[in-house]
Protein backbone atom coordinates (compact mmCIF):
# COMPACT_ATOMS: atom_id res chain seq x y z
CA UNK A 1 -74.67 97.39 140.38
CA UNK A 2 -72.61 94.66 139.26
CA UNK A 3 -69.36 96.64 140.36
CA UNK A 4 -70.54 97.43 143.92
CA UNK A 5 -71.35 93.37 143.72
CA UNK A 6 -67.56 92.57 143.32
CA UNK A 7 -66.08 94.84 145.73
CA UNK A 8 -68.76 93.51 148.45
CA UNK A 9 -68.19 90.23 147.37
CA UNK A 10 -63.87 90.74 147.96
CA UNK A 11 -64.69 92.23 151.12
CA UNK A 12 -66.43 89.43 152.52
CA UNK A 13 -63.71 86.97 151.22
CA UNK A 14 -61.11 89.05 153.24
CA UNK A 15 -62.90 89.28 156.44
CA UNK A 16 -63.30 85.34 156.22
CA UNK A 17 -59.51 84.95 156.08
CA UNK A 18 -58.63 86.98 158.56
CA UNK A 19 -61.75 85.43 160.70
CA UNK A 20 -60.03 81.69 160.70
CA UNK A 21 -56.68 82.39 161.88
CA UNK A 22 -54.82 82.51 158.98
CA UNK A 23 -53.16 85.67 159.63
CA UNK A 24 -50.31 84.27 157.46
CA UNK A 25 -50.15 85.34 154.00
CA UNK A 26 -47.48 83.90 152.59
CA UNK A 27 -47.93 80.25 152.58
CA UNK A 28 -44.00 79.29 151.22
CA UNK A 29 -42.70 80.29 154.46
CA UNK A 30 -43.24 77.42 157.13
CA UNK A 31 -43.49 78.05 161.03
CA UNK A 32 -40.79 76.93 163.69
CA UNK A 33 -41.62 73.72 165.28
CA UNK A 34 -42.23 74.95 169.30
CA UNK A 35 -38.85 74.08 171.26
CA UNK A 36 -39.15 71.02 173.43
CA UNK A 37 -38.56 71.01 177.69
CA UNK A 38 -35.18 70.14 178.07
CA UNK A 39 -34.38 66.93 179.11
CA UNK A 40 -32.58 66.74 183.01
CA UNK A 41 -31.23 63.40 183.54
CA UNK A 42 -31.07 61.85 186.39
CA UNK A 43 -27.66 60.52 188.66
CA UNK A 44 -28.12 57.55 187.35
CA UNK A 45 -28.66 57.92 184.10
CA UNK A 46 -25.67 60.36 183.60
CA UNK A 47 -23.62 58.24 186.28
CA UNK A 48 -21.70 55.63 184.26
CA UNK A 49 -19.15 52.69 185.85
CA UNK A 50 -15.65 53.73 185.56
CA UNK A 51 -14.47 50.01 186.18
CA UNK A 52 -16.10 47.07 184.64
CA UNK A 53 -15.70 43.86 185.35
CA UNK A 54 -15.93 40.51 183.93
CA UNK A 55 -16.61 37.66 186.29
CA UNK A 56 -16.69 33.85 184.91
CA UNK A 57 -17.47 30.69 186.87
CA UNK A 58 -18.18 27.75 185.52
CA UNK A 59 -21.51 26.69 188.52
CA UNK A 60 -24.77 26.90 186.55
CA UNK A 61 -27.44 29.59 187.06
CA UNK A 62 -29.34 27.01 189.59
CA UNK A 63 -26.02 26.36 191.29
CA UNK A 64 -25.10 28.30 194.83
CA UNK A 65 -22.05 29.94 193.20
CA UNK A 66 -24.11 32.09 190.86
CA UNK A 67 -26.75 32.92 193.29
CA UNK A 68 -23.68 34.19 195.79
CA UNK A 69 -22.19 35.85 192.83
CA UNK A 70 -24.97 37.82 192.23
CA UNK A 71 -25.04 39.16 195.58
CA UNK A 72 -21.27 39.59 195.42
CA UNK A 73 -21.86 41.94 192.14
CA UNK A 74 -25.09 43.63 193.53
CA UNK A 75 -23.05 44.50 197.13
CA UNK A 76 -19.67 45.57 195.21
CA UNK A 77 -22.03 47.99 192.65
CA UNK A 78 -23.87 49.37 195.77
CA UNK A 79 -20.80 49.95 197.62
CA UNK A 80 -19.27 51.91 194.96
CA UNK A 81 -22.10 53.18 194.22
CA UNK A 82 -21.96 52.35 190.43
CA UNK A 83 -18.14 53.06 189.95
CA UNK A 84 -17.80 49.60 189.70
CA UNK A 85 -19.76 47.12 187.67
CA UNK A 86 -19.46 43.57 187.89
CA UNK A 87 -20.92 41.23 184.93
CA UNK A 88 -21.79 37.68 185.36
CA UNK A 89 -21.14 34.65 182.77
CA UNK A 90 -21.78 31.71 184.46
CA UNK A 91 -22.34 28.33 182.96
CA UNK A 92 -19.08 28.27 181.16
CA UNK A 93 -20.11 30.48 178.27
CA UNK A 94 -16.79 31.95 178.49
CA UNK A 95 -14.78 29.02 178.28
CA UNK A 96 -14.04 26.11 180.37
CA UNK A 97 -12.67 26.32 183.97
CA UNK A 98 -8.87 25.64 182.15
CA UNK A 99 -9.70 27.92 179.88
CA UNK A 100 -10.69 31.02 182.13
CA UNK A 101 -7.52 30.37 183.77
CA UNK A 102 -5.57 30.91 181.23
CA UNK A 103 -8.11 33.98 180.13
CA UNK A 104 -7.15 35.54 183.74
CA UNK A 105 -2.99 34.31 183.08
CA UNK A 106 -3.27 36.76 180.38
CA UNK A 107 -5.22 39.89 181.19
CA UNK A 108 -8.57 38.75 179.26
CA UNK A 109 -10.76 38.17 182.16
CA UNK A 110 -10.88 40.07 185.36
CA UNK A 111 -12.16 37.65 187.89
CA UNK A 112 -12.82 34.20 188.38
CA UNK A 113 -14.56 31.57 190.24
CA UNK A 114 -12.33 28.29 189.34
CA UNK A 115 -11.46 25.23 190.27
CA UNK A 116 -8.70 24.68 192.97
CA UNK A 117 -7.45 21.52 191.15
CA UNK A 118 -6.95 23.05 187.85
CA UNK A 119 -5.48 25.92 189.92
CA UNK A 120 -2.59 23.26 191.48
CA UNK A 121 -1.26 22.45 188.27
CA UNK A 122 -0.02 25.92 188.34
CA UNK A 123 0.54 26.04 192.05
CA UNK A 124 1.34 22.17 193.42
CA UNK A 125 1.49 23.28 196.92
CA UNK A 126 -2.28 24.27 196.43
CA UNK A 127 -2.93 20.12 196.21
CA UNK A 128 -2.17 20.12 200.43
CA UNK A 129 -5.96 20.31 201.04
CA UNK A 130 -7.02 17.76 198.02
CA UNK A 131 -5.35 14.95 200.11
CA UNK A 132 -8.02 12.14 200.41
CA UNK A 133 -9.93 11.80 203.43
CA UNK A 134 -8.38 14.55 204.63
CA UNK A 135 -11.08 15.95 205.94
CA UNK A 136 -14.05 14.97 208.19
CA UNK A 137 -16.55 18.72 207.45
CA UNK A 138 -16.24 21.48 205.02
CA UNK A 139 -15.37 23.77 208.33
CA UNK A 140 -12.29 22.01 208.75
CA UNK A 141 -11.34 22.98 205.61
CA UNK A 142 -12.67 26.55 205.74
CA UNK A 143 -10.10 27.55 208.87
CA UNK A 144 -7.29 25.84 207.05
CA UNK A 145 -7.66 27.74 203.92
CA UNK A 146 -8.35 31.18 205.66
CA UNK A 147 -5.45 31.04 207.81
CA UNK A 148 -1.48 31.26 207.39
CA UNK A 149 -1.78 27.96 205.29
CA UNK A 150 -4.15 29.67 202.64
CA UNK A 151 -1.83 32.59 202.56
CA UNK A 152 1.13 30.31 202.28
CA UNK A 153 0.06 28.30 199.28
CA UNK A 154 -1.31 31.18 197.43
CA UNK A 155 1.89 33.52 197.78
CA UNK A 156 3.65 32.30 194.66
CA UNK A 157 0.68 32.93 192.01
CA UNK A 158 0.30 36.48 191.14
CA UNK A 159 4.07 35.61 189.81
CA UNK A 160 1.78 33.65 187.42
CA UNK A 161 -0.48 35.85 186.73
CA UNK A 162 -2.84 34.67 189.22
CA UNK A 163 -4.48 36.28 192.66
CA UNK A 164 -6.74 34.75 195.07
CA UNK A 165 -9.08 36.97 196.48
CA UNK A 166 -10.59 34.54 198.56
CA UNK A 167 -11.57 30.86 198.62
CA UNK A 168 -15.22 30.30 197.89
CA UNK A 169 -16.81 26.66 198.69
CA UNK A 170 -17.03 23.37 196.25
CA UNK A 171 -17.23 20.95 199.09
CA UNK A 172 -16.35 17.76 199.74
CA UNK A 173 -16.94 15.28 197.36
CA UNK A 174 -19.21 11.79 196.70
CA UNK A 175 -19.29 9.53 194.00
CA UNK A 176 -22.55 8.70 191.50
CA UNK A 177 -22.89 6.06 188.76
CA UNK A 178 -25.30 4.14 186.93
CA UNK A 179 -24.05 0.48 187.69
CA UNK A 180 -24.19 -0.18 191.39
CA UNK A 181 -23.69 1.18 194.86
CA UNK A 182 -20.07 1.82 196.39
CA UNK A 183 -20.12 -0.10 199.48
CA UNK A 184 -16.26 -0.53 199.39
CA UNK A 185 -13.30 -0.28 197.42
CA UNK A 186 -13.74 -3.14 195.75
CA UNK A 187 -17.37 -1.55 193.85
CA UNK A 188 -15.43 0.98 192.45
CA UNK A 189 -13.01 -1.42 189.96
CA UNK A 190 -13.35 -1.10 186.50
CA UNK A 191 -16.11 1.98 186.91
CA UNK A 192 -15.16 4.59 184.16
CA UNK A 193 -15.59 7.86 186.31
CA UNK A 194 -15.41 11.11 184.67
CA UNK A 195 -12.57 13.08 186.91
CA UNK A 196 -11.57 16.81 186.86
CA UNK A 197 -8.16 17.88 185.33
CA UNK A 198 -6.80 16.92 188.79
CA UNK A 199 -3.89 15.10 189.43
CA UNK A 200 -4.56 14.13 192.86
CA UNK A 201 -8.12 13.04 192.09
CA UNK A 202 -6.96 10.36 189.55
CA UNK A 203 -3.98 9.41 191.46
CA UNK A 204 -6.90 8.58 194.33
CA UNK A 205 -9.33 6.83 191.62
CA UNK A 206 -6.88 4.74 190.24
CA UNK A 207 -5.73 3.78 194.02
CA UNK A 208 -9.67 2.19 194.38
CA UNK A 209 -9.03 0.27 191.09
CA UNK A 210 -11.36 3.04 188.98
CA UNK A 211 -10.86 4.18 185.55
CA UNK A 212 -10.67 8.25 185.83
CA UNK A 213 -10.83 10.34 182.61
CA UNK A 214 -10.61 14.04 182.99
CA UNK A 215 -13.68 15.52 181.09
CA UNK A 216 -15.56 19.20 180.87
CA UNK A 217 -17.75 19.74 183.14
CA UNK A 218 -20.61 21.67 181.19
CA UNK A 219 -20.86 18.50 178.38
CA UNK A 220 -20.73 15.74 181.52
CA UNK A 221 -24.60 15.55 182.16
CA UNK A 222 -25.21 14.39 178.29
CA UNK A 223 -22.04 12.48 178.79
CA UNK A 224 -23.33 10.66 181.29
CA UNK A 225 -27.09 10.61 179.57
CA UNK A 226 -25.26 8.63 176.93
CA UNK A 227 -23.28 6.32 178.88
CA UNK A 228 -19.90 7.22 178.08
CA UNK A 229 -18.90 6.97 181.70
CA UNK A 230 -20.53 5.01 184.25
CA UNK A 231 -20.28 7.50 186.99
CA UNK A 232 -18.63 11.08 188.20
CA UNK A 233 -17.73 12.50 191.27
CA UNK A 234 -18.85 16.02 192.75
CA UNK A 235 -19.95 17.98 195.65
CA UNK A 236 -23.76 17.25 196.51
CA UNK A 237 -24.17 20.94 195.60
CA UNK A 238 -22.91 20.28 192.18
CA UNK A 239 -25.27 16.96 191.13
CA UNK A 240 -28.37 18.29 193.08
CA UNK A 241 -27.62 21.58 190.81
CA UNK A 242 -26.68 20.04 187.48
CA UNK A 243 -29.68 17.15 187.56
CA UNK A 244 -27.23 14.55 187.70
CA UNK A 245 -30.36 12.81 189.32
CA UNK A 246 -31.77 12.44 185.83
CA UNK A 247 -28.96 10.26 184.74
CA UNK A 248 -27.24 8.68 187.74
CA UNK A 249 -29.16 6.01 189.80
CA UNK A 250 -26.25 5.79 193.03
CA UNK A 251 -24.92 8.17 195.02
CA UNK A 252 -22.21 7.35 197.98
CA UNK A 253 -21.12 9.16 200.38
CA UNK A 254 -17.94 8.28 200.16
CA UNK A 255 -16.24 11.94 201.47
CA UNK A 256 -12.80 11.14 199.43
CA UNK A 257 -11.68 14.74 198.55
CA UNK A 258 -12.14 18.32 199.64
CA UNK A 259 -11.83 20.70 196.96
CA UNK A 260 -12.85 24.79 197.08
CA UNK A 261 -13.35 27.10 194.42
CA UNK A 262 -11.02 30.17 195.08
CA UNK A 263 -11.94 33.62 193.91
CA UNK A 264 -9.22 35.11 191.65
CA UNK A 265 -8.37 37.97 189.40
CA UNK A 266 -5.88 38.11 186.83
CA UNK A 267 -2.67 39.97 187.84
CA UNK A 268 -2.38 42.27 185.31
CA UNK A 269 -5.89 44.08 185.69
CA UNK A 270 -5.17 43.97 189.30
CA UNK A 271 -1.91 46.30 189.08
CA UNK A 272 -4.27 48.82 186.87
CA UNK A 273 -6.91 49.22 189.66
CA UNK A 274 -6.71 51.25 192.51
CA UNK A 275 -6.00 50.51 195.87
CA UNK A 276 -9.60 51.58 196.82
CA UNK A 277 -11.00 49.41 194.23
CA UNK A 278 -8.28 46.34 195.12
CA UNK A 279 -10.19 46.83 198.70
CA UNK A 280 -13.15 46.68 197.76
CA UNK A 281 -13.20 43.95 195.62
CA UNK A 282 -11.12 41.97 198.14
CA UNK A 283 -13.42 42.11 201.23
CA UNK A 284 -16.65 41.20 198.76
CA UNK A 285 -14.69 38.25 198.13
CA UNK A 286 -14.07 37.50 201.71
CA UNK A 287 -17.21 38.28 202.42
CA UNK A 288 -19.32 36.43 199.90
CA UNK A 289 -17.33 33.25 200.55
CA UNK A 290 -18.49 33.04 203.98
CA UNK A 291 -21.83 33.53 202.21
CA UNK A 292 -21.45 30.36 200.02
CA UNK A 293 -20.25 28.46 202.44
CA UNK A 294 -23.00 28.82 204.96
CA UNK A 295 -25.79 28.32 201.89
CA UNK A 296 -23.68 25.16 200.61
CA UNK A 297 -23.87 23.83 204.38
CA UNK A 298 -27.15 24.70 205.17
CA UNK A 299 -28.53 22.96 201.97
CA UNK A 300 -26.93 19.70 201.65
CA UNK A 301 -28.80 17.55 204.12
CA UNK A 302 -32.22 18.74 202.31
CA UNK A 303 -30.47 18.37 198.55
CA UNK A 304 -29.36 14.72 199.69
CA UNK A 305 -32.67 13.89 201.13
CA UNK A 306 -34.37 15.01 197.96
CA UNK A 307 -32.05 13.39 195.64
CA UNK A 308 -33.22 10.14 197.30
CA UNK A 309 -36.71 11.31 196.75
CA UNK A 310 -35.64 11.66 193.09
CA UNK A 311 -34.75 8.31 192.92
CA UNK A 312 -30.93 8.07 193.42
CA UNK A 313 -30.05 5.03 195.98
CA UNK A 314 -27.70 6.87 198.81
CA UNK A 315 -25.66 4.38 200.57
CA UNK A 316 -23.00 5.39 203.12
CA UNK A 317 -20.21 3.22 203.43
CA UNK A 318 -17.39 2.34 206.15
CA UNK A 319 -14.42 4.75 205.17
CA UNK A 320 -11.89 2.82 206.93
CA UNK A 321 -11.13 0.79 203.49
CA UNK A 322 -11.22 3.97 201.86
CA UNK A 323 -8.90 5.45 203.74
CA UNK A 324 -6.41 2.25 203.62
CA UNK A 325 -6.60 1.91 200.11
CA UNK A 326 -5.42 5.54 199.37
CA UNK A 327 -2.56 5.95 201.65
CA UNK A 328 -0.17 5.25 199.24
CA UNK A 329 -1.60 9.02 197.44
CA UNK A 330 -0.11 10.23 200.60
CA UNK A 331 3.63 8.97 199.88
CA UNK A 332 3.39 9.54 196.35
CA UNK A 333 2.29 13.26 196.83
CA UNK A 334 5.08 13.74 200.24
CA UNK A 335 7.81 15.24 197.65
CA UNK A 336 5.33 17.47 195.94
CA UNK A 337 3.80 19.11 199.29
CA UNK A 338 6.40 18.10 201.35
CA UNK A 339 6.31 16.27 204.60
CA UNK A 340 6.28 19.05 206.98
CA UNK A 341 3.55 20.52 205.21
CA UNK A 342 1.32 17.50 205.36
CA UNK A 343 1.67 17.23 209.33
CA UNK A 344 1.10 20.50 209.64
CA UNK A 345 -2.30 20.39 207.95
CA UNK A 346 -2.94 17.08 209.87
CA UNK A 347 -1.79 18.90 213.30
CA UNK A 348 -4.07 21.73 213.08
CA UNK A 349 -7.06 19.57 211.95
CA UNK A 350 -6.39 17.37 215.16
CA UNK A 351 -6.59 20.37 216.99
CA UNK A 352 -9.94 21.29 215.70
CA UNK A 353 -11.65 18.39 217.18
């Protein structure tokens, strides 16, 4: 009895094993994990840029020229359909304007939305359109700058290590400050102005009896929060952008200097590019500074009307005194640019009106 027991008893202990799935007997060996679906990636993931490009400016993230250089970047990435990649650093994180120039001198930054003043102390002749009062509209300037002139005054910079792609707007510039309004010359003696690193634009400031000191631009609002000038002077694009209205109480519209903000790359990435690439990049600099002009244009007489409504007093002056007072900018700046030149800028703006 008791042995028929035990051999029912391992019978019934087999057949539950075999009853739960457990076919597997020896427990030290352990199963394959089941292979995964392969993974097919898609053109753009396995598509990666075969050119990448830095591009610094110096125009906050509110300012025109970053929203134009973000369509600049998304229309050069579309058109080569990723083989090129542009990245943005606007605000000056790379450096100040002077110093992105010199980046771009040698070979450390690709491209470069600068100043045209700080560009002329490499490149005097590039001072012809700075001239004060030269100008009476930002078009003006525009068809000077895009024709032979433009050409003319650029030719000697990739020598330098410098290329302009194309100029891209600043605009013509006004004077703020926190003492008074500029109803004539006179209101401008004594006023400590912040100024570029332009040569012509102290040489005019100093003409009205001001007190220019070149400063950065990315440290002037808490410059001017603190007082340590009285007043600054800058497109209407450039204070509406940078809140100036916070800190400034006077604006005038005083129109005393055109000034643009060329395009460039440095020379030596350019010679490592392609000539398909050097195309490409070229007419989305042509292209997008059309675009920045016509947003600058088509925003100013709203940005001035709301700076009022901000607070800032706008007075708009007689520029005959103006103009008086700085002609002797003209004489001192005739060796430099050369007479010729000047009439010849002069002649063709005539001919414009």
């Amino acid at each position: 009895m008791k042995k028929g027991f035990v051999v029912i008893s391992l019978l019934l202990v087999l057949l539950m094993v075999f009853a739960s799935g457990c076919g597997n007997l020896t427990p030290n060996k352990t199963e394959e994990p089941a292979a995964e679906p392969e993974k097919t990636e898609t053109k753009e993931e396995v598509a990666k840029a075969e050119y990448v490009l830095k591009l610094g400016y110096g125009g906050a993230t509110t300012n025109p020229r970053h929203l134009t250089a973000e369509k600049f970047k998304a229309w050069v990435e579309e058109q080569s359909k990723g083989r090129i990649q542009i990245d943005l650093y606007p605000s000056e994180v790379l450096g100040t304007d002077k110093q992105m120039i010199e980046m771009i001198m040698m070979g450390n930054l690709d491209l470069s939305i600068n100043s045209q003043s700080l560009l002329s102390n490499h490149e005097p002749k590039m001072s012809i359109v700075e001239l004060p009062f030269l100008f009476d509209n930002t078009e003006q300037a525009g068809k000077i700058l895009d024709g032979a002139i433009g050409e003319e005054i650029a030719k000697d910079l990739p020598a330098k290590g410098i290329r302009i792609l194309a100029y891209w707007e600043n605009g013509i510039r006004q004077v703020t400050n926190s003492v008074r309004p500029i109803e004539k010359p006179e209101d401008l003696k004594g006023l400590k102005l912040r100024a570029p690193e332009s040569k012509m634009t102290i040489d005019i400031f100093k003409s009205l009896g001001a007190q220019p000191t070149p400063f950065n631009f990315a440290e002037l609002y808490l410059a001017l929060q603190q007082k340590t000038f009285d007043g600054q002077e800058n497109p209407i694009t450039n204070i509406y952008a940078s809140k100036f209205y916070e800190v400034q109480k006077y604006i005038s519209i005083t129109n005393h200097k055109y000034e643009s903000c060329p395009m460039i790359a440095s020379e030596k990435v350019w010679q490592t590019l392609p000539a398909d690439v050097q195309e490409l990049l070229k007419e989305g600099a042509v292209k997008f500074a059309q675009e920045h002009r016509k947003m600058v244009a088509e925003n100013e007489t709203g940005w001035l009307e709301d700076l009022a409504a901000k607070g800032m007093t706008v007075s708009k002056p007689n520029l005959d005194p103006f103009r008086e007072a700085t002609k002797g900018v003209y004489e001192k700046w005739e060796p430099v640019l050369g007479k010729e030149m000047i009439e010849r800028v002069q002649n063709e703006i005539k001919s414009m009106k």
